[in-house]
C-alpha atoms as a PDB file:
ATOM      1  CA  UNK A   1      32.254 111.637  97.765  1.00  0.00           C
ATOM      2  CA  UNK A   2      32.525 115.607  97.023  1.00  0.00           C
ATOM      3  CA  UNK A   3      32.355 117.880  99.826  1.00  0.00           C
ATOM      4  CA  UNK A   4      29.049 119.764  99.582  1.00  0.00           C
ATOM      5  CA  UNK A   5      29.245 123.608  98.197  1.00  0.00           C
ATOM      6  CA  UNK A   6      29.546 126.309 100.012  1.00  0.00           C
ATOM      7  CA  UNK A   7      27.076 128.979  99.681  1.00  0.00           C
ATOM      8  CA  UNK A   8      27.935 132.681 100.299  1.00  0.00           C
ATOM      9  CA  UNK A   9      24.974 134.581 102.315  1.00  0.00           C
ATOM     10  CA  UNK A  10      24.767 138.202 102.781  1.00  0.00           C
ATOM     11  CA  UNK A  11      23.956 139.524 106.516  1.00  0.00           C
ATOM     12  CA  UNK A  12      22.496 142.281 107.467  1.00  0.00           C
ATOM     13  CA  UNK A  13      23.641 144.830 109.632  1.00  0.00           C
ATOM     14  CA  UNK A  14      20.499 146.074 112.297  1.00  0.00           C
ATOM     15  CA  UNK A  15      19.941 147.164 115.344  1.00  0.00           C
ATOM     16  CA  UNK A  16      18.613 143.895 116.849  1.00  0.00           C
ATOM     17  CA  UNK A  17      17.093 142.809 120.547  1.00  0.00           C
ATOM     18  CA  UNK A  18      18.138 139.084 121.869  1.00  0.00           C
ATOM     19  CA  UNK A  19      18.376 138.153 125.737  1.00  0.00           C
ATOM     20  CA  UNK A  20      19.117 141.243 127.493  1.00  0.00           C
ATOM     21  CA  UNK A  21      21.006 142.850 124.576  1.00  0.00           C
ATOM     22  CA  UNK A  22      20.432 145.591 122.687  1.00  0.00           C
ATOM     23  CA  UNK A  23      22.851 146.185 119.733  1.00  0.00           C
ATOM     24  CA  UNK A  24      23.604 146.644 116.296  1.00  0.00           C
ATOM     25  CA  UNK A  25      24.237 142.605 114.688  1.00  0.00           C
ATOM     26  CA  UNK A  26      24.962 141.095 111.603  1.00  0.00           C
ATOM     27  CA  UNK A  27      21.990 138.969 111.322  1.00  0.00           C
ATOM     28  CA  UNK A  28      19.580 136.271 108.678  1.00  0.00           C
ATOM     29  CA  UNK A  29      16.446 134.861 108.872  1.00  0.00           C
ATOM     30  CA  UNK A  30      17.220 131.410 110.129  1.00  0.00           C
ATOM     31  CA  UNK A  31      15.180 130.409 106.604  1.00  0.00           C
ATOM     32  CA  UNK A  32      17.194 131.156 104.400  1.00  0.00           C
ATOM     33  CA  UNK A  33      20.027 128.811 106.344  1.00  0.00           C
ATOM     34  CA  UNK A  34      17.338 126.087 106.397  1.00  0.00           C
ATOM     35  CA  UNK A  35      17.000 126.366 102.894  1.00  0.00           C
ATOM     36  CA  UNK A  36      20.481 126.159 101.630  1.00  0.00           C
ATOM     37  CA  UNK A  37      20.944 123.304 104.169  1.00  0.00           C
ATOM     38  CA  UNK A  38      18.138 121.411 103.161  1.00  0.00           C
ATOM     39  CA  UNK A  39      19.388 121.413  99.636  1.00  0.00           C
ATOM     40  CA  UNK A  40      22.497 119.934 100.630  1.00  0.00           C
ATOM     41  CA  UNK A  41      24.677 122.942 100.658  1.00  0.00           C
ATOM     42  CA  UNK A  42      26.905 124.341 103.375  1.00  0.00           C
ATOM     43  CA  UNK A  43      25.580 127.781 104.388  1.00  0.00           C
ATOM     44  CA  UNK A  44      28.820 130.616 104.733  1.00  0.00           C
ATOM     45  CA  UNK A  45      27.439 133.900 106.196  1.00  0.00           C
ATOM     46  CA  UNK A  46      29.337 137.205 104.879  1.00  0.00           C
ATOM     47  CA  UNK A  47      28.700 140.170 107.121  1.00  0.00           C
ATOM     48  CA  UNK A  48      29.524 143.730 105.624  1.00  0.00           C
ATOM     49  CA  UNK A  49      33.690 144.156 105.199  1.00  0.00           C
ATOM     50  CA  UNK A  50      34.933 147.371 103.851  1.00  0.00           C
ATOM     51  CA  UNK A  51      37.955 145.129 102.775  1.00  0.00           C
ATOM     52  CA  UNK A  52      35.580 143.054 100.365  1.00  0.00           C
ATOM     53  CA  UNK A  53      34.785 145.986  99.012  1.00  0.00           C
ATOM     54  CA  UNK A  54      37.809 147.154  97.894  1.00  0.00           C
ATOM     55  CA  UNK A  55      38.452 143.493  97.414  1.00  0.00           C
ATOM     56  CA  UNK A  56      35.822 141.174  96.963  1.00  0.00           C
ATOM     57  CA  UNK A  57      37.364 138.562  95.448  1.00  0.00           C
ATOM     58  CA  UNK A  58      38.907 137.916  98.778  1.00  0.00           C
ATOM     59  CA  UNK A  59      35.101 136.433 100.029  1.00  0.00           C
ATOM     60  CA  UNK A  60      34.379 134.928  96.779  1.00  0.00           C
ATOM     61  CA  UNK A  61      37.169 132.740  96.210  1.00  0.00           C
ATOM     62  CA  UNK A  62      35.825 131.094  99.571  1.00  0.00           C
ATOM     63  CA  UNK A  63      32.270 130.094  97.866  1.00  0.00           C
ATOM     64  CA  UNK A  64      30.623 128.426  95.432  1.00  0.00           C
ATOM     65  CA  UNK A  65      27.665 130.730  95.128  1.00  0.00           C
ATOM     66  CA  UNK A  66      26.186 134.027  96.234  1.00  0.00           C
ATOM     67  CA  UNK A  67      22.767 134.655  97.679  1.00  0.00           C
ATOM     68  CA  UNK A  68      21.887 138.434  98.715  1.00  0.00           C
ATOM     69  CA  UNK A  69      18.850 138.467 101.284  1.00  0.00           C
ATOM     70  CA  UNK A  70      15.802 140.532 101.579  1.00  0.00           C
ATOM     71  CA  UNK A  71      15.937 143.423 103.675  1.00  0.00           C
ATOM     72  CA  UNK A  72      16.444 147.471 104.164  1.00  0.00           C
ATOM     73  CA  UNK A  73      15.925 149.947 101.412  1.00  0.00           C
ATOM     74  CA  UNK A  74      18.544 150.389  99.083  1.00  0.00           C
ATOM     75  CA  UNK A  75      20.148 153.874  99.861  1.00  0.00           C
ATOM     76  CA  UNK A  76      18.448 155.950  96.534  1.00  0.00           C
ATOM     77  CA  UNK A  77      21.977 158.326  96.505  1.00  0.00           C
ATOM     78  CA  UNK A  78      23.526 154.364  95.341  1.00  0.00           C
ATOM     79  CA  UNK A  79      21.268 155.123  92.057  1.00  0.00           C
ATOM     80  CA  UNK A  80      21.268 158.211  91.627  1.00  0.00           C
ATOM     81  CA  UNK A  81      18.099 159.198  93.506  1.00  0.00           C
ATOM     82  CA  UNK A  82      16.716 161.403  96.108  1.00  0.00           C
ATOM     83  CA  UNK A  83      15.398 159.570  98.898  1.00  0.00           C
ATOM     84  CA  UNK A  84      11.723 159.267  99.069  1.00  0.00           C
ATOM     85  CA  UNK A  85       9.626 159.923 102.203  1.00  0.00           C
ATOM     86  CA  UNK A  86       9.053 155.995 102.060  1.00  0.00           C
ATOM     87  CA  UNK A  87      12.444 155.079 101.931  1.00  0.00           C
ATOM     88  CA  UNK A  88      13.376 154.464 105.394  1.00  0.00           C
ATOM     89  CA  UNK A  89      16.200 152.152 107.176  1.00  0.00           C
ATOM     90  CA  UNK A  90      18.827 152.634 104.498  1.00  0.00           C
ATOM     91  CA  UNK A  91      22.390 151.229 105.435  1.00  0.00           C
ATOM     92  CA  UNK A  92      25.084 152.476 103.104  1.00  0.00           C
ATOM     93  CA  UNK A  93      27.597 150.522 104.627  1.00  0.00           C
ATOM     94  CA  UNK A  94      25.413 146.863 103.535  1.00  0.00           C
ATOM     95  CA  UNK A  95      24.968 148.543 100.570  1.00  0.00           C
ATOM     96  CA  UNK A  96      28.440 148.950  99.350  1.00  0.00           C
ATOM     97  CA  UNK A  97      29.413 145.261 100.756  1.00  0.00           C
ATOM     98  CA  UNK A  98      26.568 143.699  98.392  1.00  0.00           C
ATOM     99  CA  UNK A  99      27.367 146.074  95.208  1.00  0.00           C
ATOM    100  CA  UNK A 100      30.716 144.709  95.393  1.00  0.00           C
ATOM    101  CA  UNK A 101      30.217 141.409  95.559  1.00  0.00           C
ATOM    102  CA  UNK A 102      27.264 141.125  93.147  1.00  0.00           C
ATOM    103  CA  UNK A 103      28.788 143.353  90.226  1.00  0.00           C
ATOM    104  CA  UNK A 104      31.840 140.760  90.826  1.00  0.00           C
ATOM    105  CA  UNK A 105      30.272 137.960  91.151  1.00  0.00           C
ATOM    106  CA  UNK A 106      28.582 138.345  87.923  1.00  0.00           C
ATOM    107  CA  UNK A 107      31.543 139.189  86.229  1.00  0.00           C
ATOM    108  CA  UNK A 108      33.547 135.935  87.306  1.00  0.00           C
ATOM    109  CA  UNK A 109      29.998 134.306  86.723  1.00  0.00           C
ATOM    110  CA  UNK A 110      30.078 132.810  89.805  1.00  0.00           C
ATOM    111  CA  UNK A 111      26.140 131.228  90.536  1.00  0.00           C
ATOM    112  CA  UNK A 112      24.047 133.523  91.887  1.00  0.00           C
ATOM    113  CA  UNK A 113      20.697 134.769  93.272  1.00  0.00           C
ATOM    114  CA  UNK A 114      19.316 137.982  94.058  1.00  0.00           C
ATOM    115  CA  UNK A 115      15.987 137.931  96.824  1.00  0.00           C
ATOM    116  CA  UNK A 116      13.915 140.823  97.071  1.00  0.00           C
ATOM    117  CA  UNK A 117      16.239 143.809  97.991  1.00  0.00           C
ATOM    118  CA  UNK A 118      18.689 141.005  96.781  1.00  0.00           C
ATOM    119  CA  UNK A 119      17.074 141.728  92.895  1.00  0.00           C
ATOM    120  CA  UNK A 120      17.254 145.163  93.581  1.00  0.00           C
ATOM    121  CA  UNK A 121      20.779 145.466  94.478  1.00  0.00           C
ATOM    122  CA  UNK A 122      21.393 143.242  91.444  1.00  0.00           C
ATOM    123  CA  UNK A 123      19.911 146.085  88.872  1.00  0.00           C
ATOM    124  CA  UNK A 124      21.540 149.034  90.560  1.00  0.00           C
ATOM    125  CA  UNK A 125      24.647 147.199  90.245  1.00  0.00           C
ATOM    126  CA  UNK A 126      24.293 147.298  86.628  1.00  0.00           C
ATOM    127  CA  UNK A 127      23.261 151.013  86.489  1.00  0.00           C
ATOM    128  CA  UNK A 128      19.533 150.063  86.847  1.00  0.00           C
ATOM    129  CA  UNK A 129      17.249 152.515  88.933  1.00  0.00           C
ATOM    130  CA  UNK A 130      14.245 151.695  91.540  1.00  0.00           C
ATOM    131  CA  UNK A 131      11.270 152.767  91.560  1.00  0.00           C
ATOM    132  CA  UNK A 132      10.789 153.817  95.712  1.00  0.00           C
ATOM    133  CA  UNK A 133       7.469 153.222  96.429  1.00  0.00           C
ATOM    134  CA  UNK A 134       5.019 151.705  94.323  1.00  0.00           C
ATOM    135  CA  UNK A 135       1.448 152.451  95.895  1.00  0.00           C
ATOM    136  CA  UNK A 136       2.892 156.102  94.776  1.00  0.00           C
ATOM    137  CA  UNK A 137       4.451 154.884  91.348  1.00  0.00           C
ATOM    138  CA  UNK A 138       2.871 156.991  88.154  1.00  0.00           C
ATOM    139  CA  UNK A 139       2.031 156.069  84.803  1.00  0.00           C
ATOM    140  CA  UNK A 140       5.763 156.220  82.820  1.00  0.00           C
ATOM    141  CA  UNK A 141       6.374 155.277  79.376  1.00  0.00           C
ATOM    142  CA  UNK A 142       9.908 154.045  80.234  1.00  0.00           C
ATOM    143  CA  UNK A 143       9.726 149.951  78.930  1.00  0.00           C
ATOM    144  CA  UNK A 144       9.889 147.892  82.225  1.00  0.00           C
ATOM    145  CA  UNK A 145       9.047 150.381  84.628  1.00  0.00           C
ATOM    146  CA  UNK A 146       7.094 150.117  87.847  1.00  0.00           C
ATOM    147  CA  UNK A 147       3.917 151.929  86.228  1.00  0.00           C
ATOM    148  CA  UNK A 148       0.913 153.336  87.958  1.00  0.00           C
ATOM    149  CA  UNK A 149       0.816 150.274  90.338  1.00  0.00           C
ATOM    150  CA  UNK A 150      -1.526 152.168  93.167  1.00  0.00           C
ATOM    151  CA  UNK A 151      -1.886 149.673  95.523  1.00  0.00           C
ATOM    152  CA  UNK A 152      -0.019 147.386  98.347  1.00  0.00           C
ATOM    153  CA  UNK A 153      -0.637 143.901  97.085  1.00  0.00           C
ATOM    154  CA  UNK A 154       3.143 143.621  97.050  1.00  0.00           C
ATOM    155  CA  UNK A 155       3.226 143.778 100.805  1.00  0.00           C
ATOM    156  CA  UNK A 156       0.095 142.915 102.718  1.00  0.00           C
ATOM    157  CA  UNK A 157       0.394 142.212 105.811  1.00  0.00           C
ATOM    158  CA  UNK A 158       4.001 144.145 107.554  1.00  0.00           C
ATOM    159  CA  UNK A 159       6.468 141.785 108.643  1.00  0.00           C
ATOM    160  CA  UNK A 160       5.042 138.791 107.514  1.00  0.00           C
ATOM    161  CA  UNK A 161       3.960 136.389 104.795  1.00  0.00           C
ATOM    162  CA  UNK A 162       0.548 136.360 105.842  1.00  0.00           C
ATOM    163  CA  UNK A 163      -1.902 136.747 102.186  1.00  0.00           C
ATOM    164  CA  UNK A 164       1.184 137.668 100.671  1.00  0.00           C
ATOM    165  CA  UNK A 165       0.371 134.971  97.938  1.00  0.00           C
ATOM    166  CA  UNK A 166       0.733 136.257  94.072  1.00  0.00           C
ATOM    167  CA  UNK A 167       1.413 134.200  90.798  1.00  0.00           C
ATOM    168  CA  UNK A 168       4.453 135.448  88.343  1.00  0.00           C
ATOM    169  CA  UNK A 169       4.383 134.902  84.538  1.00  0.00           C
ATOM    170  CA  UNK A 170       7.416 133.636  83.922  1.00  0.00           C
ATOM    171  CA  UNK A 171       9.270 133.820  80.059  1.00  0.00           C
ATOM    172  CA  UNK A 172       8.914 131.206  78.280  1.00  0.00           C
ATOM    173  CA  UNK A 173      12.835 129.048  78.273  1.00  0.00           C
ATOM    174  CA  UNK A 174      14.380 131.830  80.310  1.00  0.00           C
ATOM    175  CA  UNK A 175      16.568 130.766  82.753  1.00  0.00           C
ATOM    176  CA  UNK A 176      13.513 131.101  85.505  1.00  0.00           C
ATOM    177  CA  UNK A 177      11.174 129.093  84.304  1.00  0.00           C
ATOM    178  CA  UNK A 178      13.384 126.593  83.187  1.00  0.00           C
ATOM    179  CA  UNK A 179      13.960 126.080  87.204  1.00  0.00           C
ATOM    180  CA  UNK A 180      10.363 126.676  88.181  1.00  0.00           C
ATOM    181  CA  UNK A 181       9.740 124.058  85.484  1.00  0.00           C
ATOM    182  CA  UNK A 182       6.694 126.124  84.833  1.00  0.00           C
ATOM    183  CA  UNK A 183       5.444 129.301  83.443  1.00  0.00           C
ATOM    184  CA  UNK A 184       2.735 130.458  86.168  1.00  0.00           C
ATOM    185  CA  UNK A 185       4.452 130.383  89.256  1.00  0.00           C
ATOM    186  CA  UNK A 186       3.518 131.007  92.575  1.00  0.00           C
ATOM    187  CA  UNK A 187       4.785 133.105  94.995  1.00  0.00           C
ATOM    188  CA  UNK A 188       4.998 134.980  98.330  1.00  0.00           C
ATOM    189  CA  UNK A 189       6.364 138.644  98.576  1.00  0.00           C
ATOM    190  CA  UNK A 190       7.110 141.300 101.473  1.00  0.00           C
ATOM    191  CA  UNK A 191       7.926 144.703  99.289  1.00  0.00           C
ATOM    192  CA  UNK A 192       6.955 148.165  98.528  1.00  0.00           C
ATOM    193  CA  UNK A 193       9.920 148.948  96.410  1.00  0.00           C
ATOM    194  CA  UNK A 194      10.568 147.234  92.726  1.00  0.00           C
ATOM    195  CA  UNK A 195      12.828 147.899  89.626  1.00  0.00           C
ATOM    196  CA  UNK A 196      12.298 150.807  87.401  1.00  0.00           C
ATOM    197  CA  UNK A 197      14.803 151.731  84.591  1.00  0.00           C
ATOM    198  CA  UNK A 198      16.304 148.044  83.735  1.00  0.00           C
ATOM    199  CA  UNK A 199      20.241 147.516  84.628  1.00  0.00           C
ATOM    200  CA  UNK A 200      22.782 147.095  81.767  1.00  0.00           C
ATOM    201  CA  UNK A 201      23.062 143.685  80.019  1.00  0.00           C
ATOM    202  CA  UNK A 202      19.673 142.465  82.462  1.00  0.00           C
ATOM    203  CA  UNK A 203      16.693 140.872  80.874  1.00  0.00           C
ATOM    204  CA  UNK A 204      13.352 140.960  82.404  1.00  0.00           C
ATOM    205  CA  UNK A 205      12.023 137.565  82.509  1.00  0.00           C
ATOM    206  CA  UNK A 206       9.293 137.166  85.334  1.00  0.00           C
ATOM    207  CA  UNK A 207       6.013 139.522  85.691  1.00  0.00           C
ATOM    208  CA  UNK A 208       3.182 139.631  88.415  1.00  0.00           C
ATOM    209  CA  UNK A 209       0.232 139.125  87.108  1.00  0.00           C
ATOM    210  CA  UNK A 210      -1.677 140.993  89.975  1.00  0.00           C
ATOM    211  CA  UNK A 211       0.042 144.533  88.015  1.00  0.00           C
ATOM    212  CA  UNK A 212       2.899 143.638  85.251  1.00  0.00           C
ATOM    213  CA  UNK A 213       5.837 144.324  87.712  1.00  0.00           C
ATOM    214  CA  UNK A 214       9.193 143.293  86.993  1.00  0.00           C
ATOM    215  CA  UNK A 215       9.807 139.975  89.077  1.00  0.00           C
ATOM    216  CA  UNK A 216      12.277 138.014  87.757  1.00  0.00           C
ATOM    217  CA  UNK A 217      15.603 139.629  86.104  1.00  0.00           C
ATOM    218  CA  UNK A 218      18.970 137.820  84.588  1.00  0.00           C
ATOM    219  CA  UNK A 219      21.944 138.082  82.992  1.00  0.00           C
ATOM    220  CA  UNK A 220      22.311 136.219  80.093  1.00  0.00           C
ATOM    221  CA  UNK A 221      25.078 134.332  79.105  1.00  0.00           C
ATOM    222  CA  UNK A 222      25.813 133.347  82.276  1.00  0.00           C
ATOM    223  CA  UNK A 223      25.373 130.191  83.600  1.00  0.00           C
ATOM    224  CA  UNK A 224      22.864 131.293  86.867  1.00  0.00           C
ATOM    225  CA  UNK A 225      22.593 135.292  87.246  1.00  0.00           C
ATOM    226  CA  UNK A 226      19.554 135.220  88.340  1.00  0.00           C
ATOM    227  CA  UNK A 227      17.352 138.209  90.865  1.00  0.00           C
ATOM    228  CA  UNK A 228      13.942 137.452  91.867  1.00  0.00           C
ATOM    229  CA  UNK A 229      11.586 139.764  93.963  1.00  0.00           C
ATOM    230  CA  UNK A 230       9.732 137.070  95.952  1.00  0.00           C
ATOM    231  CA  UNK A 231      11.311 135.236  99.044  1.00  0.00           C
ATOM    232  CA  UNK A 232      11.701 131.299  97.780  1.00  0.00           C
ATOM    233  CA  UNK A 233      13.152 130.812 101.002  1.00  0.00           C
ATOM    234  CA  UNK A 234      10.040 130.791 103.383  1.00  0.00           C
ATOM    235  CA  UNK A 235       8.373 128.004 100.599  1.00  0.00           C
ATOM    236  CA  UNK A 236      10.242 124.390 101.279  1.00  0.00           C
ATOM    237  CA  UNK A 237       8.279 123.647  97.996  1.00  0.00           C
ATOM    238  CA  UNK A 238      10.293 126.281  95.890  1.00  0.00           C
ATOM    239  CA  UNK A 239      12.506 124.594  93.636  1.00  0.00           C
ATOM    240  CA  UNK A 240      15.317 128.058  93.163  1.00  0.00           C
ATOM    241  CA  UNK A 241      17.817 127.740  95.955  1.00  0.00           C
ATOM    242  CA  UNK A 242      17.851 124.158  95.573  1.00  0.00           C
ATOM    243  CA  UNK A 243      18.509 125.049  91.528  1.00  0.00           C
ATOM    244  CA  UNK A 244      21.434 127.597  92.917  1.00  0.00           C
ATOM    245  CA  UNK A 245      22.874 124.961  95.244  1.00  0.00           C
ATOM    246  CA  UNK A 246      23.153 122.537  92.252  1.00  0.00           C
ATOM    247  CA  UNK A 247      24.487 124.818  89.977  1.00  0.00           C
ATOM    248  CA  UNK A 248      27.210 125.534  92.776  1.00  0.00           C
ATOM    249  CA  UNK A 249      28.044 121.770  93.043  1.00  0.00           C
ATOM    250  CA  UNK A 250      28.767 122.042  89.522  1.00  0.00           C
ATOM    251  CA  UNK A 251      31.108 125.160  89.653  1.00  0.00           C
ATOM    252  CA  UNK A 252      32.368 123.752  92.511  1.00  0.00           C
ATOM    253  CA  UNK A 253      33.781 120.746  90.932  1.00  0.00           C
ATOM    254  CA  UNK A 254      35.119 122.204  87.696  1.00  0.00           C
ATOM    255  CA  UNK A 255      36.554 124.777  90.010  1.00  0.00           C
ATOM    256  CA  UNK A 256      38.540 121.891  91.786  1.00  0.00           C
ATOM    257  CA  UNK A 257      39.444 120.576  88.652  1.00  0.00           C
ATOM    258  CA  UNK A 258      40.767 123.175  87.425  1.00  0.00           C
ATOM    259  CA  UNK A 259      43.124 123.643  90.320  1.00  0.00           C
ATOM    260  CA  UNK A 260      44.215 120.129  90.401  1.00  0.00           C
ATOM    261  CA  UNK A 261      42.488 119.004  93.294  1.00  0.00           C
ATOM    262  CA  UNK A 262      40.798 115.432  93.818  1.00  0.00           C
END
């Protein structure tokens, strides 16, 4: 029987409170563990490295997939940007880490997913911009934009998943629907931030229907590129990381066969 595959997630880095401690941690959500466990894949947590990013092929020759987590702002100066008065908790040094791996990883199209900030850090990695806050977001011509979206729908309730309920429209074959295995989907968000100017190469694929935001980007031509803005991970009945784990069990094993190895 082939081992399971190993599946690369992203930390954090936060000032976090456990026990009697108070300190800065490399931390997850335990879901996003559970999920990658559940679909029979071994969970590998990468913390920030300033050698990976000089280097990341040093962390991904260790997986079989790469999932970047929800989480902080992206830093705006990563995209060119000044930082809006929204934009708060930035951490260049998680930043850097996940811009390295992702821009490799989808180079060596190595199977991957992008959550949330994950989809974010996905565009900026192909020259893409954000746009910083969207209850603030004007109208824009620019194709793809966040335009005029005026409201908070996107995050409802702070620091949960509370109402956070919202369908996507997903492209009809893209990559995306082909693992919802529908075209409506369903979905539960926690975000105030979204793509604006569309990344190099990306393809939007996935809209909200609550305001025609960009939800769902990919690369195509490779085998799973794939950034979402939702968080699959708190729904056991979300059929994406289970899709990503699969896909690394296949690049896992031509991976081994290429290197000769029962």
């Amino acid at each position: 029987m082939s081992s399971p595959p190993i599946i690369g997630l992203c930390t954090a880095l936060e000032r976090a409170r456990w026990g009697v401690w108070d300190q800065w941690a490399m931390l997850l959500a335990r879901s996003y563990v559970d999920a990658v466990q559940r679909a029979g894949g071994i969970a590998l947590m990468l913390p920030p490295d300033p050698a990976a990013v000089r280097t990341p092929d040093m962390l991904l020759d260790l997986v079989d997939a790469l999932v970047l987590a929800g989480g902080a702002d992206v830093d705006p100066t990563s995209y060119g940007a000044e930082p809006h008065a929204e934009t708060k908790g930035t951490v260049p040094e998680r930043d850097a880490f996940e811009l390295a791996l992702v821009t490799r990883a989808m180079e060596r199209d190595i199977p991957f997913l992008g959550i949330c900030r994950g989809m974010q850090v996905m565009n900026v990695a192909r020259g893409g911009t954000l746009c910083q806050h969207l209850p603030d977001a004007s109208e824009s011509g620019d194709e793809g934009a966040a335009r005029g979206r005026g409201h908070e729908d996107h995050r409802r309730s702070l620091g949960s998943f509370d109402n956070s309920d919202h369908d996507v429209r997903l492209a009809h074959d893209s990559l995306a629907a082909r693992v919802a295995q529908e075209e409506l989907h369903g979905t539960k968000s926690h975000h105030h931030q979204g793509v604006e100017r569309i990344g190099d190469g990306l393809e939007v694929t996935g809209w909200a229907t609550i305001d025609d935001l960009p939800e769902v980007i990919e690369l195509p031509g490779n085998r799973f590129s794939l950034g979402v803005q939702w968080h699959p991970e708190v729904d056991s009945t979300s059929p994406l990381i289970a899709a990503l784990v699969e896909e690394a069990r296949a690049y896992r094993a031509e991976r081994l066969e290429r290197e000769g190895v029962a």
